[in-house]
C-alpha atoms as a PDB file:
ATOM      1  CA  UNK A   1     -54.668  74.138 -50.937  1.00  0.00           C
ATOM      2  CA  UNK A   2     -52.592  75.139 -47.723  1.00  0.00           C
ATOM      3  CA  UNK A   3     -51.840  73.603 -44.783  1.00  0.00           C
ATOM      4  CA  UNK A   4     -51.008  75.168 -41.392  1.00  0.00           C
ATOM      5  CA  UNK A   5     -49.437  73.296 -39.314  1.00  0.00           C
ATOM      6  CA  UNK A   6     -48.966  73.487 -34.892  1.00  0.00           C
ATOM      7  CA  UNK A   7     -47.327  70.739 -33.180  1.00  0.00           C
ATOM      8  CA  UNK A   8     -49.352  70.718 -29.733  1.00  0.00           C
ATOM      9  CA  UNK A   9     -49.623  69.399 -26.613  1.00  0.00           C
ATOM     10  CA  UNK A  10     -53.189  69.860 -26.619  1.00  0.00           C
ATOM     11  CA  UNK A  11     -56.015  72.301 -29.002  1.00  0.00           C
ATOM     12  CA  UNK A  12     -59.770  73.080 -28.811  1.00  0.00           C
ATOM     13  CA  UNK A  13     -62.106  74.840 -31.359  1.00  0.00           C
ATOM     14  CA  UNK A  14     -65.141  76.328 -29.671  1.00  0.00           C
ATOM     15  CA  UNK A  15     -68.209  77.723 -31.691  1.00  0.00           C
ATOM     16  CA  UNK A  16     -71.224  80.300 -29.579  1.00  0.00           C
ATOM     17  CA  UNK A  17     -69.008  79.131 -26.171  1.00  0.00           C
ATOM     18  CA  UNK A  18     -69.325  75.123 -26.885  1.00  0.00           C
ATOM     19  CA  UNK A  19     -66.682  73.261 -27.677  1.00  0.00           C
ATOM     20  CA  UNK A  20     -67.163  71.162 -30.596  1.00  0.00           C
ATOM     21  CA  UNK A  21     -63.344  69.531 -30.628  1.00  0.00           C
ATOM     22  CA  UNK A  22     -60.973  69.147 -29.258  1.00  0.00           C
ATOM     23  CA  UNK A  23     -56.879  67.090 -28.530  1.00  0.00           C
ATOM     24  CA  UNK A  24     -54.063  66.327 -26.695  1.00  0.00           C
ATOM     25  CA  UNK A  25     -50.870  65.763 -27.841  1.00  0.00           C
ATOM     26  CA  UNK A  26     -50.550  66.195 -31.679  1.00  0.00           C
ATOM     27  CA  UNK A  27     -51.152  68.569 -34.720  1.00  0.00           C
ATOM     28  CA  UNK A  28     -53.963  71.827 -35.197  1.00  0.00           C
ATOM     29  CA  UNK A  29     -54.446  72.380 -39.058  1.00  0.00           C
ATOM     30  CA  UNK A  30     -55.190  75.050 -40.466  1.00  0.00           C
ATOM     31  CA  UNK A  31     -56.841  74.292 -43.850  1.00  0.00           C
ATOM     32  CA  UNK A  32     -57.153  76.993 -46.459  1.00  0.00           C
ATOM     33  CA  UNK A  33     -58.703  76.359 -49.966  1.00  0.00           C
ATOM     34  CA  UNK A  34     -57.740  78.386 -53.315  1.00  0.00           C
ATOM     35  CA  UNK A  35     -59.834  79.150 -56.508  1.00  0.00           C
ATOM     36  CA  UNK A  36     -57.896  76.172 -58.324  1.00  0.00           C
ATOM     37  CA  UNK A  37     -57.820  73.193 -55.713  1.00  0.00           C
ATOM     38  CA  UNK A  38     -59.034  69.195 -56.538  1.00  0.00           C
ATOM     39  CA  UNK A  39     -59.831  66.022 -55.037  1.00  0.00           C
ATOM     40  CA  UNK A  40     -55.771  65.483 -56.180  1.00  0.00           C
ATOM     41  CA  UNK A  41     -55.051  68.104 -54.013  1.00  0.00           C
ATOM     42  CA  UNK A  42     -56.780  67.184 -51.163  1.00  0.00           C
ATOM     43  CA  UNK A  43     -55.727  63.627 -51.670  1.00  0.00           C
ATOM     44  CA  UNK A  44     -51.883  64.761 -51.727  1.00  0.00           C
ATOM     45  CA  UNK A  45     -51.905  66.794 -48.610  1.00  0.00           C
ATOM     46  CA  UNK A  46     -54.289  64.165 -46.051  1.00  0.00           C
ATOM     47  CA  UNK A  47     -51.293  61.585 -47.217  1.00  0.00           C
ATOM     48  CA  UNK A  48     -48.321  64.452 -46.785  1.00  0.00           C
ATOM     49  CA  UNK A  49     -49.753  65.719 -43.303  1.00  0.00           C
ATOM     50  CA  UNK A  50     -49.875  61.901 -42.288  1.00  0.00           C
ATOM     51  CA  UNK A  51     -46.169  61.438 -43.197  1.00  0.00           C
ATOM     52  CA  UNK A  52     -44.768  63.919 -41.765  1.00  0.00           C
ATOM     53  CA  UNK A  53     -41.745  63.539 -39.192  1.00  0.00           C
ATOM     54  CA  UNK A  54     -41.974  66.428 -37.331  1.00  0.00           C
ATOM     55  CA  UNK A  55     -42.357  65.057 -33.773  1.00  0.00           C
ATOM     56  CA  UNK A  56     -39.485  63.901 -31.752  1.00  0.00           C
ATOM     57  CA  UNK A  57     -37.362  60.456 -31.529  1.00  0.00           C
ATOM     58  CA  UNK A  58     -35.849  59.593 -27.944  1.00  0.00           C
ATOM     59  CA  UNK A  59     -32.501  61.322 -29.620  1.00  0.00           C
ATOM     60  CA  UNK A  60     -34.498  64.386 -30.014  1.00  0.00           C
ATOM     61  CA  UNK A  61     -34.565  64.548 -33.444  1.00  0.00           C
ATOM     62  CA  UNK A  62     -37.214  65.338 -34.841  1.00  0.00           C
ATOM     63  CA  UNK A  63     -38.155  61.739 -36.936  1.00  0.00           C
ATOM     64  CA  UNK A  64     -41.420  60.414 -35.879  1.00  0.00           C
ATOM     65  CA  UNK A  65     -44.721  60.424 -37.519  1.00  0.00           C
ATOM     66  CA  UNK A  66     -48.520  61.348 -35.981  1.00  0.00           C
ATOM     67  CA  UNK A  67     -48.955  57.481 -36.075  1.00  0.00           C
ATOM     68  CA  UNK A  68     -45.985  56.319 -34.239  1.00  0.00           C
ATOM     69  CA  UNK A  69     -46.363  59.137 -31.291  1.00  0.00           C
ATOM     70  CA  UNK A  70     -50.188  57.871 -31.517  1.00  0.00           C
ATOM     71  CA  UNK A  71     -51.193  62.147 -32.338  1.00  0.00           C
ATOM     72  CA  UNK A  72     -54.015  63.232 -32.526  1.00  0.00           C
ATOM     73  CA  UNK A  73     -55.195  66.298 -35.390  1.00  0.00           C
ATOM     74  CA  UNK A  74     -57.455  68.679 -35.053  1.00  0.00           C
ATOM     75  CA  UNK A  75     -58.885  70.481 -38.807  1.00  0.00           C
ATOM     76  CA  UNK A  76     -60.190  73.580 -38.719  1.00  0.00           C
ATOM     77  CA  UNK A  77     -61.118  75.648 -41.590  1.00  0.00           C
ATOM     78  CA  UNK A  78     -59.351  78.962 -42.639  1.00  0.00           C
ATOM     79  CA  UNK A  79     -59.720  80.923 -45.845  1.00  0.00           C
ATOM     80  CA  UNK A  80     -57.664  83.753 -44.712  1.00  0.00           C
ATOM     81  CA  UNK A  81     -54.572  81.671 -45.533  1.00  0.00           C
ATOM     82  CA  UNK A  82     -55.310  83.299 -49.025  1.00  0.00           C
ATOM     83  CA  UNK A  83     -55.095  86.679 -47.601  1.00  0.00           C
ATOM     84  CA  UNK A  84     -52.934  89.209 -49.603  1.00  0.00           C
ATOM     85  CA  UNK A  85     -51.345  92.305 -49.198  1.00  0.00           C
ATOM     86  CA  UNK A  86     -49.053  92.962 -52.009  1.00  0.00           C
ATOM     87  CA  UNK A  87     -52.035  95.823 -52.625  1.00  0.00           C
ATOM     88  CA  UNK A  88     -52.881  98.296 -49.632  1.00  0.00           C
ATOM     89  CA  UNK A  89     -52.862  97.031 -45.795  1.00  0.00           C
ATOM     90  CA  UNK A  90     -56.112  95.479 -45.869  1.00  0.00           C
ATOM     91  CA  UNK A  91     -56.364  91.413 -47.056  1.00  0.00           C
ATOM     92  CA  UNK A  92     -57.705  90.710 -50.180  1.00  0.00           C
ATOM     93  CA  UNK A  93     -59.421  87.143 -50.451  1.00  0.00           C
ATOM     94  CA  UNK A  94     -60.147  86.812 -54.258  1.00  0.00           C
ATOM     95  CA  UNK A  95     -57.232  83.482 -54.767  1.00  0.00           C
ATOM     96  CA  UNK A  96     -59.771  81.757 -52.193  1.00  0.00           C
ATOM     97  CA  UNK A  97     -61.930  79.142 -53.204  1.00  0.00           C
ATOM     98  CA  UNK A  98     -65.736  80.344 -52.943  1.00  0.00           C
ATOM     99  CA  UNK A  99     -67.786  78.859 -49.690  1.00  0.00           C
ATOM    100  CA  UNK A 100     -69.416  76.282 -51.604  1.00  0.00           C
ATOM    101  CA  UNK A 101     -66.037  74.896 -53.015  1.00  0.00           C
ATOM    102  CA  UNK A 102     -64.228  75.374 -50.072  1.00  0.00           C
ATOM    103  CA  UNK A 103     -66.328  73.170 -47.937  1.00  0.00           C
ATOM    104  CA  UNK A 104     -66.874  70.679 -49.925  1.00  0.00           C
ATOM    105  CA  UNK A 105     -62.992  70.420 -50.528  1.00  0.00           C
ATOM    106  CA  UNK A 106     -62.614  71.134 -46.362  1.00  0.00           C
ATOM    107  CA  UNK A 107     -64.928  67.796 -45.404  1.00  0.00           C
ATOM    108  CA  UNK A 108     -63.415  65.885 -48.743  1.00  0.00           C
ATOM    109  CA  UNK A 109     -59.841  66.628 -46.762  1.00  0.00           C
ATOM    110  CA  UNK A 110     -61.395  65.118 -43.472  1.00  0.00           C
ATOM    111  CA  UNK A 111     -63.120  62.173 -45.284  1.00  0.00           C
ATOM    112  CA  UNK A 112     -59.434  61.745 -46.760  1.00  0.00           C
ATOM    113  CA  UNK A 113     -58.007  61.789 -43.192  1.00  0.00           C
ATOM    114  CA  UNK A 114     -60.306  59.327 -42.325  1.00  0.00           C
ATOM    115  CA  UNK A 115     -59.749  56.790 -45.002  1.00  0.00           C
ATOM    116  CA  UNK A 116     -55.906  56.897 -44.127  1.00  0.00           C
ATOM    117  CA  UNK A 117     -56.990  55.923 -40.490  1.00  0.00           C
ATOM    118  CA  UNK A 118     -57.307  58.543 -38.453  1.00  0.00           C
ATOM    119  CA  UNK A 119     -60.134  60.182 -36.934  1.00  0.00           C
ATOM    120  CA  UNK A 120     -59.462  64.008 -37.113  1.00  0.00           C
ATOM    121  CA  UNK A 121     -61.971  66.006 -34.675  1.00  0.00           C
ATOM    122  CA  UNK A 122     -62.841  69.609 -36.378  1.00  0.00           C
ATOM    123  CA  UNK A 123     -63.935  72.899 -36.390  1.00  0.00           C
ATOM    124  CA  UNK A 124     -67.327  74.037 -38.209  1.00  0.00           C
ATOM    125  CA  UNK A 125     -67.161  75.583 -41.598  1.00  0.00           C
ATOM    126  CA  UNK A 126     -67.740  79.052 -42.190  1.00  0.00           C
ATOM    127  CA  UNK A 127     -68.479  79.801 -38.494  1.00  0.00           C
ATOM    128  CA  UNK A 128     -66.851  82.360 -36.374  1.00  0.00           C
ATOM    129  CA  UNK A 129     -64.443  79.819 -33.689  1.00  0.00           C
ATOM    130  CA  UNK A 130     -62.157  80.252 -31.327  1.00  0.00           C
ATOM    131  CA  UNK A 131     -59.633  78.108 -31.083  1.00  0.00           C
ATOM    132  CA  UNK A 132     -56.826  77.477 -28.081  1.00  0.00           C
ATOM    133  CA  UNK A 133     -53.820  75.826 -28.456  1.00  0.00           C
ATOM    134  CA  UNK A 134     -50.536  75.011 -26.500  1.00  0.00           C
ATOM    135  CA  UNK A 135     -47.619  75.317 -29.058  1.00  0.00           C
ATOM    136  CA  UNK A 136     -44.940  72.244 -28.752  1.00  0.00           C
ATOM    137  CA  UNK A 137     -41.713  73.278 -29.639  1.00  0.00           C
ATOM    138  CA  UNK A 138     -43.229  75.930 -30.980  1.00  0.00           C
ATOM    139  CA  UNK A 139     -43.019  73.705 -34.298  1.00  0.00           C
ATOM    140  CA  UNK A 140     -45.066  75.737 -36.991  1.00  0.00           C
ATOM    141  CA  UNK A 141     -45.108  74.501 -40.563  1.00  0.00           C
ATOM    142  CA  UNK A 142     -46.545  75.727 -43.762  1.00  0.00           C
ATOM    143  CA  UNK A 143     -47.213  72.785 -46.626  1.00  0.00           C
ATOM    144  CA  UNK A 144     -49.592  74.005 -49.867  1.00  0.00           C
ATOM    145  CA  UNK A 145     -50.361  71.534 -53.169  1.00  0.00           C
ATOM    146  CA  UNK A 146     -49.121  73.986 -55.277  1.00  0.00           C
ATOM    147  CA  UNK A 147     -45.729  73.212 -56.957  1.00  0.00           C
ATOM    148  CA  UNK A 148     -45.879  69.469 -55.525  1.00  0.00           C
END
């Protein structure tokens, strides 16, 4: 499973024109599901994202949690982060999950979210959205369950 990660100041996800979520200040995910993911794997990355110090102290260093800046997250769905192009220009999907698995494992990640006391707002699965952000920092970060 892999995680991308935006600091922001604020993020929507709209679906048809509607927007169906939307933040201020805190984190857009990015959630991308592979062939071989679990409930341990979604388990290991709602906790990681959670912990995560990646938003600024009054020093300016960058040691504060989603919690103690009171952040917000926004999940949105994204196979393509199992695109690849080692073979020709054009992506090649087949190390993502199929849509059944994938968004069962997607809401299982939110549920997870939940149950560690947050309430993430979200994209829809398998729908074509558009999503606007404002980058903070810009502070982009990449976490998968792979190799944990």
């Amino acid at each position: 499973m892999r995680l991308l990660i935006q600091r922001v100041r604020r993020a929507s996800v709209s679906v048809n024109g509607a927007c169906i979520g939307s933040i201020d200040h805190g984190l857009l995910v990015f959630v991308g599901v592979g062939l071989n993911d679990t409930h341990e794997d979604v388990t290991y990355l709602a906790s990681k994202l959670l912990k995560l110090r990646i938003f600024e102290d009054n020093q300016g260093r960058t040691n504060r949690s989603l919690a103690e800046v009171s952040g917000s997250v926004l999940v949105v769905s994204q196979f393509t982060l199992y695109g690849d192009f080692r073979k020709g220009n054009r992506p090649r999907f087949t190390a993502a999950a199929l849509p059944e698995v994938g968004e069962r494992l997607y809401h299982e990640f939110l549920k997870a979210l939940r149950e560690l006391g947050t309430d993430p707002e979200s994209g829809r699965f398998g729908a074509d959205m558009q999503v606007e952000l404002l980058n903070e920092g810009p502070m982009t970060l990449w976490i998968e369950s792979e190799g944990r």
